[in-house]
C-alpha atoms as a PDB file:
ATOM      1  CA  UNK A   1     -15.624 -73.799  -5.286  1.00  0.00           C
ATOM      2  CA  UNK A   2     -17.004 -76.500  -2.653  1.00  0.00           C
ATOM      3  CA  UNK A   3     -18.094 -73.847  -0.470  1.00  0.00           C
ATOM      4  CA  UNK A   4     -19.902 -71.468  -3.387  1.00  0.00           C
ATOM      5  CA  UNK A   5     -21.816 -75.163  -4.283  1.00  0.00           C
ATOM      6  CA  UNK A   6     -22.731 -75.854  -1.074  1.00  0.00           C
ATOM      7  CA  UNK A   7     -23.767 -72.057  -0.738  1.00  0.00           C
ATOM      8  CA  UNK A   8     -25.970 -72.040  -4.082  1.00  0.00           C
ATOM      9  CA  UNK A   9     -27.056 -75.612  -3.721  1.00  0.00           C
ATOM     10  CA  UNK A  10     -25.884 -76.929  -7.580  1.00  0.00           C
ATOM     11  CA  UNK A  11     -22.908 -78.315  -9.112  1.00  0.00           C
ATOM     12  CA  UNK A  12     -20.204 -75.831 -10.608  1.00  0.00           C
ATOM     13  CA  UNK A  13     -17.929 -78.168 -11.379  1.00  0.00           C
ATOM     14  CA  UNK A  14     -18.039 -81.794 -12.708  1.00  0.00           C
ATOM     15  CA  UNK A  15     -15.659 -84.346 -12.019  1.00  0.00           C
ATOM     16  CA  UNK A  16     -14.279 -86.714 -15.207  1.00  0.00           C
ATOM     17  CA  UNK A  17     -11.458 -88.987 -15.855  1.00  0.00           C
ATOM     18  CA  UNK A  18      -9.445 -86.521 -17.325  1.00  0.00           C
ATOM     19  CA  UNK A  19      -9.881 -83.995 -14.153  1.00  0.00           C
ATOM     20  CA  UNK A  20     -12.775 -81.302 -13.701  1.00  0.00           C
ATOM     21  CA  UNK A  21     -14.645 -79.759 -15.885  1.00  0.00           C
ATOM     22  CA  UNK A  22     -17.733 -76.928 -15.860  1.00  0.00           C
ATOM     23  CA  UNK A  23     -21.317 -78.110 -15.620  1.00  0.00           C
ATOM     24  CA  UNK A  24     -24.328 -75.596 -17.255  1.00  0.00           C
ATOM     25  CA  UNK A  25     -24.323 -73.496 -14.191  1.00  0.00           C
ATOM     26  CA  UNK A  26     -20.622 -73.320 -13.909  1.00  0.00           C
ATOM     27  CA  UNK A  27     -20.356 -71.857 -17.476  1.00  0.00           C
ATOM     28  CA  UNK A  28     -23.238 -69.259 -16.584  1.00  0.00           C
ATOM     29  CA  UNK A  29     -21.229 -68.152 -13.562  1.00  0.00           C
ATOM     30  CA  UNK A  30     -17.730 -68.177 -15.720  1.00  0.00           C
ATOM     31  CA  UNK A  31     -19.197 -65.291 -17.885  1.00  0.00           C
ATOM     32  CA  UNK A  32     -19.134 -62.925 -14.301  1.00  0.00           C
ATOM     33  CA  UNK A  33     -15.784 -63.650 -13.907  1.00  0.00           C
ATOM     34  CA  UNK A  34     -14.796 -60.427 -15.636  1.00  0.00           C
ATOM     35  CA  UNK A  35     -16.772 -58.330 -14.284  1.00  0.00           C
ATOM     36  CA  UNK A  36     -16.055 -59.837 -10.503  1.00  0.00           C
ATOM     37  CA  UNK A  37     -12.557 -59.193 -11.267  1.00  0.00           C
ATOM     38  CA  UNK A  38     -12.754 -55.385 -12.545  1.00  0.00           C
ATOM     39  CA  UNK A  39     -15.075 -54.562  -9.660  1.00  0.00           C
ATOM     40  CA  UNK A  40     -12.243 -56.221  -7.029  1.00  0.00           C
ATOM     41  CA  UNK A  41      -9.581 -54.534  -9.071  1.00  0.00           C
ATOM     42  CA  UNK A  42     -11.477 -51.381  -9.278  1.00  0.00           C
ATOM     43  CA  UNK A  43     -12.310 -51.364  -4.779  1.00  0.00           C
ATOM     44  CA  UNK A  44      -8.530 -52.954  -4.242  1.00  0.00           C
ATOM     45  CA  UNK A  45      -7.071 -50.071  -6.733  1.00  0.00           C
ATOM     46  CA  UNK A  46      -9.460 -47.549  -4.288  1.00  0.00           C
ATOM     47  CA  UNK A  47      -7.959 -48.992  -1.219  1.00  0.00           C
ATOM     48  CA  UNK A  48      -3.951 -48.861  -2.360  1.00  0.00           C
ATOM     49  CA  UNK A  49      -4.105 -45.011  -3.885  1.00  0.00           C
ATOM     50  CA  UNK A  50      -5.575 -43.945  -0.261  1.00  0.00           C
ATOM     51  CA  UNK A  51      -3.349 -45.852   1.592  1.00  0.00           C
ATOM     52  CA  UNK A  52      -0.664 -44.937  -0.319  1.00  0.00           C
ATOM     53  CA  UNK A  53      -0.947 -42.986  -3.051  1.00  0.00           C
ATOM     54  CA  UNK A  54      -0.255 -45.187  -5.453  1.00  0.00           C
ATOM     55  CA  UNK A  55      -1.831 -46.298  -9.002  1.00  0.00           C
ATOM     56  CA  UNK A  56      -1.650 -49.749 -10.966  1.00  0.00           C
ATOM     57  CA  UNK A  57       0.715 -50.031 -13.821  1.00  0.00           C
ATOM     58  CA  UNK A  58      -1.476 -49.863 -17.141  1.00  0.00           C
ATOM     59  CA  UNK A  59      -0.745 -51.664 -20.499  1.00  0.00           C
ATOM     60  CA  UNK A  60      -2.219 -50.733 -23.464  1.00  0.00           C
ATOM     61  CA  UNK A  61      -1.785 -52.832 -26.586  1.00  0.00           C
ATOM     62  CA  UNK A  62      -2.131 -50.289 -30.044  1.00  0.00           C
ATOM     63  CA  UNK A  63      -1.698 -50.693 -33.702  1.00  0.00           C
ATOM     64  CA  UNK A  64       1.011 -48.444 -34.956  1.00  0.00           C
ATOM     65  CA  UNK A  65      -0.594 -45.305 -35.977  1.00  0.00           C
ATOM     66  CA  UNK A  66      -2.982 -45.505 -33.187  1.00  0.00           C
ATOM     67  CA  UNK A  67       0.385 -45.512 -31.123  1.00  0.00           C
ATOM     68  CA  UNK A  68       1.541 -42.478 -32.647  1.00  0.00           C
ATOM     69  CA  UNK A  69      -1.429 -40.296 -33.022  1.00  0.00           C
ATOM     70  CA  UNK A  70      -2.943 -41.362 -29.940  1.00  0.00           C
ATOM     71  CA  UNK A  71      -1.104 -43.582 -26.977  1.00  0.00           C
ATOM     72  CA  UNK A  72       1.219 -41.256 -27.448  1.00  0.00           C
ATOM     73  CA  UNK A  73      -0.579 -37.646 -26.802  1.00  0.00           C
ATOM     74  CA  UNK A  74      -3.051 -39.874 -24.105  1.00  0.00           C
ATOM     75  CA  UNK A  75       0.672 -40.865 -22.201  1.00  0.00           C
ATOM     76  CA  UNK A  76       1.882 -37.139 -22.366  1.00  0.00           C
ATOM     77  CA  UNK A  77      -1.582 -35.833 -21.189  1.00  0.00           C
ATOM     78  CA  UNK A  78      -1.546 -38.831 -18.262  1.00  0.00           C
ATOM     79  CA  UNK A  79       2.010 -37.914 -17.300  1.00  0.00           C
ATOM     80  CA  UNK A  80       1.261 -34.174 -16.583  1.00  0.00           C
ATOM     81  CA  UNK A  81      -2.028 -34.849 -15.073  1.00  0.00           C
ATOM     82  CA  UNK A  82      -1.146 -38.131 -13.207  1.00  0.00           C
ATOM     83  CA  UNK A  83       2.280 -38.701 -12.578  1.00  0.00           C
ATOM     84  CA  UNK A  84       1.515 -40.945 -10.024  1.00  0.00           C
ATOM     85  CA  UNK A  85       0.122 -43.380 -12.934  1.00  0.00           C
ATOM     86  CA  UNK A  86       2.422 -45.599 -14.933  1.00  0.00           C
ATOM     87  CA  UNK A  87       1.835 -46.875 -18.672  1.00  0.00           C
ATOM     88  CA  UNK A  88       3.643 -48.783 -21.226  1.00  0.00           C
ATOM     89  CA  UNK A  89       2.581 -48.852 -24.722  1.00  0.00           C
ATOM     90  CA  UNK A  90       2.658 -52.302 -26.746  1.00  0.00           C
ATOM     91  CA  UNK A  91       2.646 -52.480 -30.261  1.00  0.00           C
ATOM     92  CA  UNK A  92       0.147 -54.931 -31.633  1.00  0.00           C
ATOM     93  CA  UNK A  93      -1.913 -55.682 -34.125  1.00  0.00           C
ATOM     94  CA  UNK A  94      -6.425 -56.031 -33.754  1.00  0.00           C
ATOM     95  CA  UNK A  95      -6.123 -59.813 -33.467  1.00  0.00           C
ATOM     96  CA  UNK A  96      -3.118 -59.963 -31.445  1.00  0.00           C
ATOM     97  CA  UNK A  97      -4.366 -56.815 -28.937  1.00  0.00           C
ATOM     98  CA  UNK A  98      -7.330 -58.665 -28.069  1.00  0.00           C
ATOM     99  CA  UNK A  99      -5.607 -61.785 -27.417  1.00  0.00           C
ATOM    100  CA  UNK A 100      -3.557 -59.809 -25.197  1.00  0.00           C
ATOM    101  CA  UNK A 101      -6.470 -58.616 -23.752  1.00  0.00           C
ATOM    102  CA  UNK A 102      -7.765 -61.758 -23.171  1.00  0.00           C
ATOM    103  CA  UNK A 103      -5.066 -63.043 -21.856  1.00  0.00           C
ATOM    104  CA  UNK A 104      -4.526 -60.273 -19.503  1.00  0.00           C
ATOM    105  CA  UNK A 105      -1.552 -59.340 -21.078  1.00  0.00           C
ATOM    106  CA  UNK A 106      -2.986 -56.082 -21.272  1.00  0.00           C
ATOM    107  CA  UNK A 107      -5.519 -54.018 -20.189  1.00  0.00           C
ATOM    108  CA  UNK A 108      -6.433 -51.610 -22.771  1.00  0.00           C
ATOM    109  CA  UNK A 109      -6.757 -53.020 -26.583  1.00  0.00           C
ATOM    110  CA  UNK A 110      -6.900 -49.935 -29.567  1.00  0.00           C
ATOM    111  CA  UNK A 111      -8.047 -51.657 -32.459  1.00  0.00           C
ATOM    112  CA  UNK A 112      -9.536 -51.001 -35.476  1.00  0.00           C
ATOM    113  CA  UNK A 113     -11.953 -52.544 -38.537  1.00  0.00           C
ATOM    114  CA  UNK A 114     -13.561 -51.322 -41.581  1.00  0.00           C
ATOM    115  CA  UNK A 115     -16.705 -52.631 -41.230  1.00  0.00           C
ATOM    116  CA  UNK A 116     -18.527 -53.241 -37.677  1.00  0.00           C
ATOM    117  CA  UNK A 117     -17.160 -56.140 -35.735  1.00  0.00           C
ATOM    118  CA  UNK A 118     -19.230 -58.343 -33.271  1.00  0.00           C
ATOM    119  CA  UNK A 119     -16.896 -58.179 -29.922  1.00  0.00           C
ATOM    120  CA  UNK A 120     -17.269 -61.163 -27.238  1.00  0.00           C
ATOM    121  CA  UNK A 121     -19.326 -60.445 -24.477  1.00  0.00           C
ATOM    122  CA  UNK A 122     -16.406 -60.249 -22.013  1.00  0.00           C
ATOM    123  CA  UNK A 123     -15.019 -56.989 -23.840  1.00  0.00           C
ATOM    124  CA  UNK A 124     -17.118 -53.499 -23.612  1.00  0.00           C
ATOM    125  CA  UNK A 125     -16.480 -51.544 -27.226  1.00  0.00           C
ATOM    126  CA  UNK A 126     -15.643 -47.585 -26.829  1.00  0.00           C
ATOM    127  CA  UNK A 127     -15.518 -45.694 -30.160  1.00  0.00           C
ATOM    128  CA  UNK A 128     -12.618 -42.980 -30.179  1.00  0.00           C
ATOM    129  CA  UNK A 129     -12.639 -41.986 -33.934  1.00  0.00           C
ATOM    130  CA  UNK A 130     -14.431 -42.910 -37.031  1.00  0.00           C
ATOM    131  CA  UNK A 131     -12.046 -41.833 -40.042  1.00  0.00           C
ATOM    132  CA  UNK A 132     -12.771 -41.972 -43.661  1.00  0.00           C
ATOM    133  CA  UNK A 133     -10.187 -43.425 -46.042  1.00  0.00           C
ATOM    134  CA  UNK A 134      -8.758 -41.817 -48.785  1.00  0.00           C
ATOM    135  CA  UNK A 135      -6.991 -42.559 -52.084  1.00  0.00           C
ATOM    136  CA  UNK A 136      -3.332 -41.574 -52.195  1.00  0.00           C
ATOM    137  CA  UNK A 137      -1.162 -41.006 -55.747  1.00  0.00           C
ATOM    138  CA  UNK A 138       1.613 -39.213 -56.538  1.00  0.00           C
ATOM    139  CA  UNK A 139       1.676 -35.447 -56.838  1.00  0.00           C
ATOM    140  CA  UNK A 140       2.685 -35.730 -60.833  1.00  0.00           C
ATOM    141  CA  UNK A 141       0.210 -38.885 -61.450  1.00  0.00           C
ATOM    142  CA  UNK A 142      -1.846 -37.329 -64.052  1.00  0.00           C
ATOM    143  CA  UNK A 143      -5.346 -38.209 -62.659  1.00  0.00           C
ATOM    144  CA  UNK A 144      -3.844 -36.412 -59.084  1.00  0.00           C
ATOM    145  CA  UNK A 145      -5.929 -33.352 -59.582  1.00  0.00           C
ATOM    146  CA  UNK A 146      -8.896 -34.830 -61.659  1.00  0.00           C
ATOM    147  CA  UNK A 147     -12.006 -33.601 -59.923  1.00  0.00           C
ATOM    148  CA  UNK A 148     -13.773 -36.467 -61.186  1.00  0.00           C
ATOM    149  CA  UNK A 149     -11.442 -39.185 -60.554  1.00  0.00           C
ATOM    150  CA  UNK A 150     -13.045 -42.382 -58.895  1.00  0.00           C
ATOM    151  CA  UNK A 151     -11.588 -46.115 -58.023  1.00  0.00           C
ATOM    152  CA  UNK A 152     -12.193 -47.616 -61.238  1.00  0.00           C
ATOM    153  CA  UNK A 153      -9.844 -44.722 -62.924  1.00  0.00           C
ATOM    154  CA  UNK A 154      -7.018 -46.607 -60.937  1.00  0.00           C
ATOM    155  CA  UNK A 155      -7.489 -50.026 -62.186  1.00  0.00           C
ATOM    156  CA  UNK A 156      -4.572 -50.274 -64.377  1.00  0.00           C
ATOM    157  CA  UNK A 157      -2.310 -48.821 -61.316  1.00  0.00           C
ATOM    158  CA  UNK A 158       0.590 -50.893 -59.216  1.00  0.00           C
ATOM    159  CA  UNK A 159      -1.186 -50.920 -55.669  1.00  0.00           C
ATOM    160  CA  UNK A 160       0.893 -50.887 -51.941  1.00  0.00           C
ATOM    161  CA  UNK A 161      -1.461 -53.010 -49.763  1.00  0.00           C
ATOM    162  CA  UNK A 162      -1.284 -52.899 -45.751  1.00  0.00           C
ATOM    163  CA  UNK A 163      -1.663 -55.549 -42.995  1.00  0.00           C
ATOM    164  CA  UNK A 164      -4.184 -58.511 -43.578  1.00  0.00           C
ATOM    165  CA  UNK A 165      -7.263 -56.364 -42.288  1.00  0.00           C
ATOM    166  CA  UNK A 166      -6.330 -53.411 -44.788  1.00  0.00           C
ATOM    167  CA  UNK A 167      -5.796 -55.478 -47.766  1.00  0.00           C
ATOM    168  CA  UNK A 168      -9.057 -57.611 -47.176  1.00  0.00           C
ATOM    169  CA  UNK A 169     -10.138 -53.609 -47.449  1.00  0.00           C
ATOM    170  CA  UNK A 170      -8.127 -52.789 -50.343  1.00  0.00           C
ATOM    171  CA  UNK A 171      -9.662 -55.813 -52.380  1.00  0.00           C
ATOM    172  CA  UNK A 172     -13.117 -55.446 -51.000  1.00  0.00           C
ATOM    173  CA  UNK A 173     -13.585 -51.806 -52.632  1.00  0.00           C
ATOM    174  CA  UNK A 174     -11.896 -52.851 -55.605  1.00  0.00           C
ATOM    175  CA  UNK A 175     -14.159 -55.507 -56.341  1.00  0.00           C
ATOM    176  CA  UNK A 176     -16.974 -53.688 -55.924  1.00  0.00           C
ATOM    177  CA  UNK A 177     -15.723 -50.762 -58.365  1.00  0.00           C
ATOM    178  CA  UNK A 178     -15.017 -53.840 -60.738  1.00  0.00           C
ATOM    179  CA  UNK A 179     -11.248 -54.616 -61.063  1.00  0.00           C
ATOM    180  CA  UNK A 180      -8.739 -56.915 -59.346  1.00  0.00           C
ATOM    181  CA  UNK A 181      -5.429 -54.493 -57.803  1.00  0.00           C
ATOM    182  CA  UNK A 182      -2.453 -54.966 -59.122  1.00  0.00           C
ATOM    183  CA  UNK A 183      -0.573 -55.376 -55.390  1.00  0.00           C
ATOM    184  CA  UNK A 184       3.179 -55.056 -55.822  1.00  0.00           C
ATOM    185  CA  UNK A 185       3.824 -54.323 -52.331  1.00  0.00           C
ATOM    186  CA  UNK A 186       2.834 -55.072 -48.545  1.00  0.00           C
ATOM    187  CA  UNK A 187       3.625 -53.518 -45.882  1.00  0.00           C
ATOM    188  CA  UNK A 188       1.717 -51.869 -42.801  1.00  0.00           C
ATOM    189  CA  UNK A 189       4.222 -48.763 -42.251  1.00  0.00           C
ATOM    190  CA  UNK A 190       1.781 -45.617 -43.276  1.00  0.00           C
ATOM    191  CA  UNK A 191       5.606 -43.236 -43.364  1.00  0.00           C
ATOM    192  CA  UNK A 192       7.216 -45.555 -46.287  1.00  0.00           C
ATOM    193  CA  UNK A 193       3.660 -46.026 -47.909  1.00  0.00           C
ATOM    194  CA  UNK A 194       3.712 -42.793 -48.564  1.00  0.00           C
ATOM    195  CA  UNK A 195       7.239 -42.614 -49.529  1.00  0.00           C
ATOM    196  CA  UNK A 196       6.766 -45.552 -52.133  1.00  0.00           C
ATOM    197  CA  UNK A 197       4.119 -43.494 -53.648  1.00  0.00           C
ATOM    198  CA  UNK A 198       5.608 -40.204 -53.532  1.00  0.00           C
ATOM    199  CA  UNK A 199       8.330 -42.010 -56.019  1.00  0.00           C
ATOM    200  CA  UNK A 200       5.824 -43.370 -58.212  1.00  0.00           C
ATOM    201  CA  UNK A 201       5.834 -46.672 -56.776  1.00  0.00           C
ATOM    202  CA  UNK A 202       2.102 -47.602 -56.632  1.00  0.00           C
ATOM    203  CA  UNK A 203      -1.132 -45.975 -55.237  1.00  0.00           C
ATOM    204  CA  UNK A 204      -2.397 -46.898 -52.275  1.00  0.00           C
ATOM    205  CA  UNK A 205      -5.483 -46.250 -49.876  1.00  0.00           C
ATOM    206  CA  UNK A 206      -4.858 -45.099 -46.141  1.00  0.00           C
ATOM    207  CA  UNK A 207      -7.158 -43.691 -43.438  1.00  0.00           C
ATOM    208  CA  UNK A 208      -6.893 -40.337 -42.308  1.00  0.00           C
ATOM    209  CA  UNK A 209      -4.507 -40.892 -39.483  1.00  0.00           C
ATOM    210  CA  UNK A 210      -1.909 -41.934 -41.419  1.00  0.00           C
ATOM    211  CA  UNK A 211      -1.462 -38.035 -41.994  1.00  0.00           C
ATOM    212  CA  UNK A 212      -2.009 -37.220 -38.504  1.00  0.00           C
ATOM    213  CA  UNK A 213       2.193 -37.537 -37.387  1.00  0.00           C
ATOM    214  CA  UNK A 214       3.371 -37.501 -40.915  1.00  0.00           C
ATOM    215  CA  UNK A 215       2.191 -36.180 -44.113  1.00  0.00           C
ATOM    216  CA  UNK A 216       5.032 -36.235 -47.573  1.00  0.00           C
ATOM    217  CA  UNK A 217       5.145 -33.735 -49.742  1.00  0.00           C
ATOM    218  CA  UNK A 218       4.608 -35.372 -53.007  1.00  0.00           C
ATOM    219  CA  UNK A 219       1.752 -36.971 -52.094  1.00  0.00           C
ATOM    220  CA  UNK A 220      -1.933 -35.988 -52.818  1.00  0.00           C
ATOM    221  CA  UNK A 221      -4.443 -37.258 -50.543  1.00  0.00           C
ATOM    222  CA  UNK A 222      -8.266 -37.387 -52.340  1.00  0.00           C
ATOM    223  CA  UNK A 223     -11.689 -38.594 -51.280  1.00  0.00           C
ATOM    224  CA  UNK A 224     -13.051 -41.031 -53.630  1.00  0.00           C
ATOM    225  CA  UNK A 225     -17.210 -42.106 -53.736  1.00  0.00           C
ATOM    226  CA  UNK A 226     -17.460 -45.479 -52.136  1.00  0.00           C
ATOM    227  CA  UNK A 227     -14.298 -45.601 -50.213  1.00  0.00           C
ATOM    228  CA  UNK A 228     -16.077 -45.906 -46.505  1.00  0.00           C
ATOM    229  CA  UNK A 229     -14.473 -45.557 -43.577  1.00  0.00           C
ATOM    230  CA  UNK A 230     -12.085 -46.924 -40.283  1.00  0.00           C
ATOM    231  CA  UNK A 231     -13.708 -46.850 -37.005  1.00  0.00           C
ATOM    232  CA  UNK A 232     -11.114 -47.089 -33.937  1.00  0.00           C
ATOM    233  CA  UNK A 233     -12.159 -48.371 -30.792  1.00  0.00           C
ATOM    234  CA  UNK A 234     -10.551 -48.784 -27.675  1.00  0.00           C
ATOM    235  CA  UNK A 235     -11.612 -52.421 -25.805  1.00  0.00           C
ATOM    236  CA  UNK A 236     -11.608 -52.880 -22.119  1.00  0.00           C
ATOM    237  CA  UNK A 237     -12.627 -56.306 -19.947  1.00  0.00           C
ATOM    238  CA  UNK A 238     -16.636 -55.818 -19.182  1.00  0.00           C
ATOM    239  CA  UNK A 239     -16.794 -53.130 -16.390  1.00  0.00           C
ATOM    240  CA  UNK A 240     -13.166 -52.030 -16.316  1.00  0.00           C
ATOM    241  CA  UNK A 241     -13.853 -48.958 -16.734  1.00  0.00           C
ATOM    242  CA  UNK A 242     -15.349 -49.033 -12.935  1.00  0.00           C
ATOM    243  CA  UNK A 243     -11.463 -49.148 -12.028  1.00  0.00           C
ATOM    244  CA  UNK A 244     -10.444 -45.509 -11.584  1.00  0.00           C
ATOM    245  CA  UNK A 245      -6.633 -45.708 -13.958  1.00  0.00           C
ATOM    246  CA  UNK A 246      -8.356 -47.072 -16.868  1.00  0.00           C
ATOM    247  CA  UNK A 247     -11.323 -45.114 -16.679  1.00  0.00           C
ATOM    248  CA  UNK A 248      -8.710 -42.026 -16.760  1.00  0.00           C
ATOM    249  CA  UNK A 249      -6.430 -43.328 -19.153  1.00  0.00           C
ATOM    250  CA  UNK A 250      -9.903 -44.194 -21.465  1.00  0.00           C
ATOM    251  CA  UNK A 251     -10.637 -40.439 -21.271  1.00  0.00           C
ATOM    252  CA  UNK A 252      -6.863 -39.397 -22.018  1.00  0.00           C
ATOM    253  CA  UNK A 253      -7.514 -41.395 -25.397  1.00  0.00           C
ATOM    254  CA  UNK A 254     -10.528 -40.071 -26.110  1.00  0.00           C
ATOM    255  CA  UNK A 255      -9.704 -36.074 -25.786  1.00  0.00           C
ATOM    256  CA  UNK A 256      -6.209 -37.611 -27.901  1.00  0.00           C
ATOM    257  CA  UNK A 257      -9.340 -38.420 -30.840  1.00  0.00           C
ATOM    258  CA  UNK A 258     -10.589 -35.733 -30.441  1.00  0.00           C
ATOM    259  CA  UNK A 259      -7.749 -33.544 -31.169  1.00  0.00           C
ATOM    260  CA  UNK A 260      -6.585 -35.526 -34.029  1.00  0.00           C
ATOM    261  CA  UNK A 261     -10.650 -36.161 -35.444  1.00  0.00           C
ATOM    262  CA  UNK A 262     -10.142 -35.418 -39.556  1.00  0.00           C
ATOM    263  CA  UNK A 263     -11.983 -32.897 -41.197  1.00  0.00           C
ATOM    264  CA  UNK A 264     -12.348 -31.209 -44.416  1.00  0.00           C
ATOM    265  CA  UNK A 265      -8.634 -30.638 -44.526  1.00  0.00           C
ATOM    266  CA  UNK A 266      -7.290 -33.774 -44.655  1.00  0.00           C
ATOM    267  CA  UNK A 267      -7.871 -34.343 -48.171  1.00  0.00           C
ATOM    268  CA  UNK A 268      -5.964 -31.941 -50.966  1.00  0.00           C
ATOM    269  CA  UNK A 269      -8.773 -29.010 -51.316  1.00  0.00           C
ATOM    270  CA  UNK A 270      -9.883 -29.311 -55.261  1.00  0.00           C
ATOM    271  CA  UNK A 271     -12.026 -27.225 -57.500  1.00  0.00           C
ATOM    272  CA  UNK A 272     -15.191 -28.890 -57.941  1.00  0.00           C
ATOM    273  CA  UNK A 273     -16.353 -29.487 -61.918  1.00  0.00           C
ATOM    274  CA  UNK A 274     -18.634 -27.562 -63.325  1.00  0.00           C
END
């Protein structure tokens, strides 16, 4: 750091009582230190696979369903196609994968949010899959094949909530369509969601990839007016993707979106009123 000051001509650090601390400039320069450090990654990463044919090990932090319906086809695709290449998959929440991300704990984050989120500078944002939500009730609930049915029909329901992010959601829309839910239970497993309502449990609201790995029987699945939708994003450090394993494990996630991207068939197909 001596040297870079005496190279620049300015301060960088300043020295205090307690230790060292970062002057104007030295907080200017901290905000290339990501960057520096993919580039270096990226050339030293260059260097090692034509040496010796070797890859860097790859962590990428996912939410659950993410993790199933798309770490996991991205890791089959990356296995058959670069072998070479190892990744490990680590469940974690939005929050807690960009922590890990910051902490460089990980170097992929898959996270989602239901409305856009302002990321800090350090991260680059890459959309993989915008996914609308849908309303979810038991096959014999008597509103199940109502053509008409909207939110406000469900007021008077029991409700299954998710994680924090998805029942900040859940409580959001039902606001808006004028009710308080009636939340009897939390949990952020999309498989026993959809058991608890399939035995007439509650009603819930999930996303459409909660039916991508799994999809029960005595369920129906319907779009509602003013329900929105999930985007999913994949995070990286600012200009990781320069390093060739991430940029190739980024593109593994994004053809695993694109296979699983919902379309008109996700919902239960109903006759439209007349």
């Amino acid at each position: 750091m001596s040297q870079l000051e005496r190279e620049l001509g300015v301060e960088i650090l300043t020295r205090t009582a307690r230790g060292v601390d970062l002057t104007p400039v030295g907080r200017a320069l901290s905000g290339h230190a990501n960057g520096i450090a993919s580039r270096l990654s990226a050339a030293a990463e260059e260097v090692m696979a034509a040496r010796h044919r070797e890859a860097r090990h790859l962590r990428i932090a996912a939410f659950p369903s993410a993790g199933k319906a798309l770490v996991l086809p991205a890791l089959s695709r990356l296995a058959a196609t670069r072998p070479e290449l190892t990744v490990s998959l680590i469940v974690a929440e939005p929050d807690e994968a960009r922590g890990m991300l910051r902490s460089d704990a990980a170097d992929m984050a898959v996270v989602f949010s239901y409305r856009r989120e302002q990321e800090p500078s350090a991260f680059d944002r890459h959309v993989l899959l915008i996914e609308p939500v849908h309303a979810v009730l038991p096959v014999s609930h008597p509103l199940a094949a109502d053509p008409r049915l909207d939110l406000a029909a469900l007021r008077d329901e029991r409700w299954i909530a998710g994680c924090e992010r998805c029942r900040e959601y859940l409580l959001t829309v039902c606001a808006t369509a004028g009710f308080a839910p009636d939340i009897r239970h939390s949990l952020d497993d999309f498989v026993l969601v959809q058991h608890l309502v399939a035995d007439g449990l509650g009603v819930a609201l999930l996303p459409s990839l909660a039916f991508a790995t799994f999809r029960h029987p005595g369920i129906a699945v319907r779009p509602l007016p003013g329900l929105g939708s999930r985007e999913i994003a994949c995070l990286l450090p600012h200009d990781a993707r320069t390093v060739p394993s991430i940029a190739v494990a980024l593109d593994a996630l994004a053809a695993a979106a694109g296979a699983a991207r919902p379309g008109e068939a996700w919902p239960d197909a109903l006759p439209q009123p007349a």
